[in-house]
Protein backbone atom coordinates (compact mmCIF):
# COMPACT_ATOMS: atom_id res chain seq x y z
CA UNK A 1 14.02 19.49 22.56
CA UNK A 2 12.79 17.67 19.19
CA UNK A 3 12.41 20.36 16.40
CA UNK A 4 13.14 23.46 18.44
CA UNK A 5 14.48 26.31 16.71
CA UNK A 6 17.30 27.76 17.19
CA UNK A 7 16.63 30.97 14.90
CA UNK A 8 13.17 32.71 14.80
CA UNK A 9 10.79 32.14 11.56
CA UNK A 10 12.21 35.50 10.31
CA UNK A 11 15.59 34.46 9.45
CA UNK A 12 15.10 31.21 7.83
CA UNK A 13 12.09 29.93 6.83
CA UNK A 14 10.58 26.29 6.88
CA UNK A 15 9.43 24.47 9.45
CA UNK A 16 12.62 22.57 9.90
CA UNK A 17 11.72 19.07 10.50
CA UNK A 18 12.52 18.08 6.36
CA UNK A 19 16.28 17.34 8.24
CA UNK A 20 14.69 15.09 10.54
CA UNK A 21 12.65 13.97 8.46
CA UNK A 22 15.25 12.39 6.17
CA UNK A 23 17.45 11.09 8.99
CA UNK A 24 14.23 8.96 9.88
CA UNK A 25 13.81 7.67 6.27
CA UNK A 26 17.33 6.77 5.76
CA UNK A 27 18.06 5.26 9.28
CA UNK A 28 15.00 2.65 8.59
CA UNK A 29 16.23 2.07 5.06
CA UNK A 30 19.67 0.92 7.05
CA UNK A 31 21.96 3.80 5.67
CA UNK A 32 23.30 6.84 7.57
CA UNK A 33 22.91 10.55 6.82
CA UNK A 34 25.45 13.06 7.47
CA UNK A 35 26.81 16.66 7.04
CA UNK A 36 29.89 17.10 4.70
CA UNK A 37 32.60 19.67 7.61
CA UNK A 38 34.57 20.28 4.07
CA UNK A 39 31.84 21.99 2.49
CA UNK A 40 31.84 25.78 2.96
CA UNK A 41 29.01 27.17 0.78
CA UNK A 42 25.92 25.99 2.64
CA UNK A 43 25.62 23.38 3.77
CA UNK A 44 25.73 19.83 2.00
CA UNK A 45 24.35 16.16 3.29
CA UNK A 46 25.38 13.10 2.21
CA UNK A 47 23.34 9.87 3.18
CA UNK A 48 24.24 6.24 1.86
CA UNK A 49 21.82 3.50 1.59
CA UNK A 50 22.32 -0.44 2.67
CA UNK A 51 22.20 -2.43 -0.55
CA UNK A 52 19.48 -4.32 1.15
CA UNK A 53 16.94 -2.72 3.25
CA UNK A 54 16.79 -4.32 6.64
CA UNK A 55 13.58 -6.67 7.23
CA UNK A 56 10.98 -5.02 8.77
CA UNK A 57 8.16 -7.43 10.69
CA UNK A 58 5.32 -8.10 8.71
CA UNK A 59 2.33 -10.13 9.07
CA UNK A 60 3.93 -13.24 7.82
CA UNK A 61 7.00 -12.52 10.27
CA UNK A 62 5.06 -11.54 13.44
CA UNK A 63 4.10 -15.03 16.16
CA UNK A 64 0.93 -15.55 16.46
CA UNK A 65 -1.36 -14.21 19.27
CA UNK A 66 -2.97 -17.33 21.43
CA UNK A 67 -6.40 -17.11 23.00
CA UNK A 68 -7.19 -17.66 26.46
């Protein structure tokens, strides 16, 4: 289930969808997100970006709708 917790509001707080959150952001920017297994004090992300975001449709990019 999307955004369930797994611990109650008591022992961590947040709402925890910031993680998710990001993952969104950087998947549409064309980059990928990921935890660092090496890191032992916490925990640490990394994400990388595409040097160019991918194209997204716009207006100018979209066919045009025909009328019946």
């Amino acid at each position: 289930m999307i955004f369930q917790r797994l611990h109650t509001k008591d022992a961590y707080a947040g709402s925890g969808i910031g993680l998710a959150m990001c993952k969104k952001i950087v998947e549409i920017q064309g980059g990928t997100i990921a935890v660092d297994p090496a890191y032992r004090n916490g925990a640490r992300l990394t994400f990388a970006l595409a040097p160019q975001p991918p194209e997204s449709p716009g207006p100018s990019t979209l066919p045009k709708a025909t009328r019946s």
